[in-house]
Protein backbone atom coordinates (compact mmCIF):
# COMPACT_ATOMS: atom_id res chain seq x y z
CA UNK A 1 83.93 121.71 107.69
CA UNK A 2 81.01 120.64 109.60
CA UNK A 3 82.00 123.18 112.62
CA UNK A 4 81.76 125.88 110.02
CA UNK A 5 78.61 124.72 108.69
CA UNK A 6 76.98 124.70 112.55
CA UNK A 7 78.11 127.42 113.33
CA UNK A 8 76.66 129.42 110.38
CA UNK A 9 73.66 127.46 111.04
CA UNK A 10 73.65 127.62 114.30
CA UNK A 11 75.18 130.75 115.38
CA UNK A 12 78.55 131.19 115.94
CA UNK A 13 78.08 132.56 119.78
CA UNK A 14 75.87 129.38 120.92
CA UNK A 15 78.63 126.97 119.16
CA UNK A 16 81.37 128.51 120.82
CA UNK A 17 79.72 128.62 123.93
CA UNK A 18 78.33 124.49 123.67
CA UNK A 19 82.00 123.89 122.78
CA UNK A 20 83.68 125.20 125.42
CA UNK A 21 81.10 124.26 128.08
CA UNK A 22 81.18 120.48 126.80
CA UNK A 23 85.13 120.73 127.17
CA UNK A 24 85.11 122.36 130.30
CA UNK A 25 82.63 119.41 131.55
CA UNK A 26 84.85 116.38 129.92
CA UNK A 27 88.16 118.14 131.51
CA UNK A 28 86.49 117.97 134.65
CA UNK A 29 85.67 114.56 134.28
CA UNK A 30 89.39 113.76 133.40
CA UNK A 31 90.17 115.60 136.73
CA UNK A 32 87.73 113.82 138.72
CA UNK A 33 89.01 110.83 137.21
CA UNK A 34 92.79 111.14 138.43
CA UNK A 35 91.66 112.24 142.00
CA UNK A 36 89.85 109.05 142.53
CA UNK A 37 92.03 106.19 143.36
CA UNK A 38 90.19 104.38 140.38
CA UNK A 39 92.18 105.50 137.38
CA UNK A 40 90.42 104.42 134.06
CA UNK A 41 92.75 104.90 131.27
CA UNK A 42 89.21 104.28 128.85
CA UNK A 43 87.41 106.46 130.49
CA UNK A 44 90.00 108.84 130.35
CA UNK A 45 90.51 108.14 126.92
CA UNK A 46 87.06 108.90 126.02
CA UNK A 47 87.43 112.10 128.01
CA UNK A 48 90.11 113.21 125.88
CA UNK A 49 88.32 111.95 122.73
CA UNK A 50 85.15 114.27 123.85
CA UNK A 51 87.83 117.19 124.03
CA UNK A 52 89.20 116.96 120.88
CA UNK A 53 85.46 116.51 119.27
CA UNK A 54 84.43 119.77 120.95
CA UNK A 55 87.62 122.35 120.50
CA UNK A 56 87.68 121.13 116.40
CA UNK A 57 84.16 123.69 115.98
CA UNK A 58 85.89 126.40 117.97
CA UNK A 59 88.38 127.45 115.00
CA UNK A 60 85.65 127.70 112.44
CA UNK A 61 83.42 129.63 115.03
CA UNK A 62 85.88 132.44 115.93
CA UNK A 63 85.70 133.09 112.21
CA UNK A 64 82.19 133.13 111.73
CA UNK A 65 81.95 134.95 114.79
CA UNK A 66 84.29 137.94 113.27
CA UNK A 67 83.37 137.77 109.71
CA UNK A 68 79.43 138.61 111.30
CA UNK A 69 81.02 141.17 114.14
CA UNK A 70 84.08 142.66 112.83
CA UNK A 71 84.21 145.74 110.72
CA UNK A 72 85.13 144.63 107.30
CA UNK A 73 88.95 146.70 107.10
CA UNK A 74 89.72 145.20 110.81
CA UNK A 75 88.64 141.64 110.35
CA UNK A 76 91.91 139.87 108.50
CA UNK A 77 93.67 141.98 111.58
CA UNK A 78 91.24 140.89 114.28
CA UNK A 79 91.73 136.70 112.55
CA UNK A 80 94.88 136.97 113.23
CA UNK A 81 95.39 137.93 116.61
């Protein structure tokens, strides 16, 4: 509920965009993290943790993004997909 609320709040292109940036970061710090002969399953944990944090606002987001976007008859189609 509170990635609904943020991104009504704060609009549903910036929230979708901070998500996926912040995922795209902490993935890269998992991959960093394996390439280095220093594997921390913690820090990878926390990685992972930041992941999951970050793609829960993205569902919530694509809907607030269509329901402001879409054309009213094409939006339950465009949810869908």
């Amino acid at each position: 509920y509170l990635g609904g609320w943020l991104s009504i709040i704060l609009g549903a292109k910036r929230m979708f965009a901070g998500s996926l940036l912040l995922s795209s970061i902490a993935t890269l710090g998992i991959c960093s993290i394996y390439l280095t002969d220093g594997v921390s399953f913690y820090l990878a944990l926390f990685f992972r943790i930041i992941i999951g944090f970050t793609h829960g606002p993205l569902f919530p987001a694509t809907y607030t993004f269509w329901s402001k976007w879409a054309v009213p008859s094409e939006r339950s189609t465009l949810t869908a997909i």
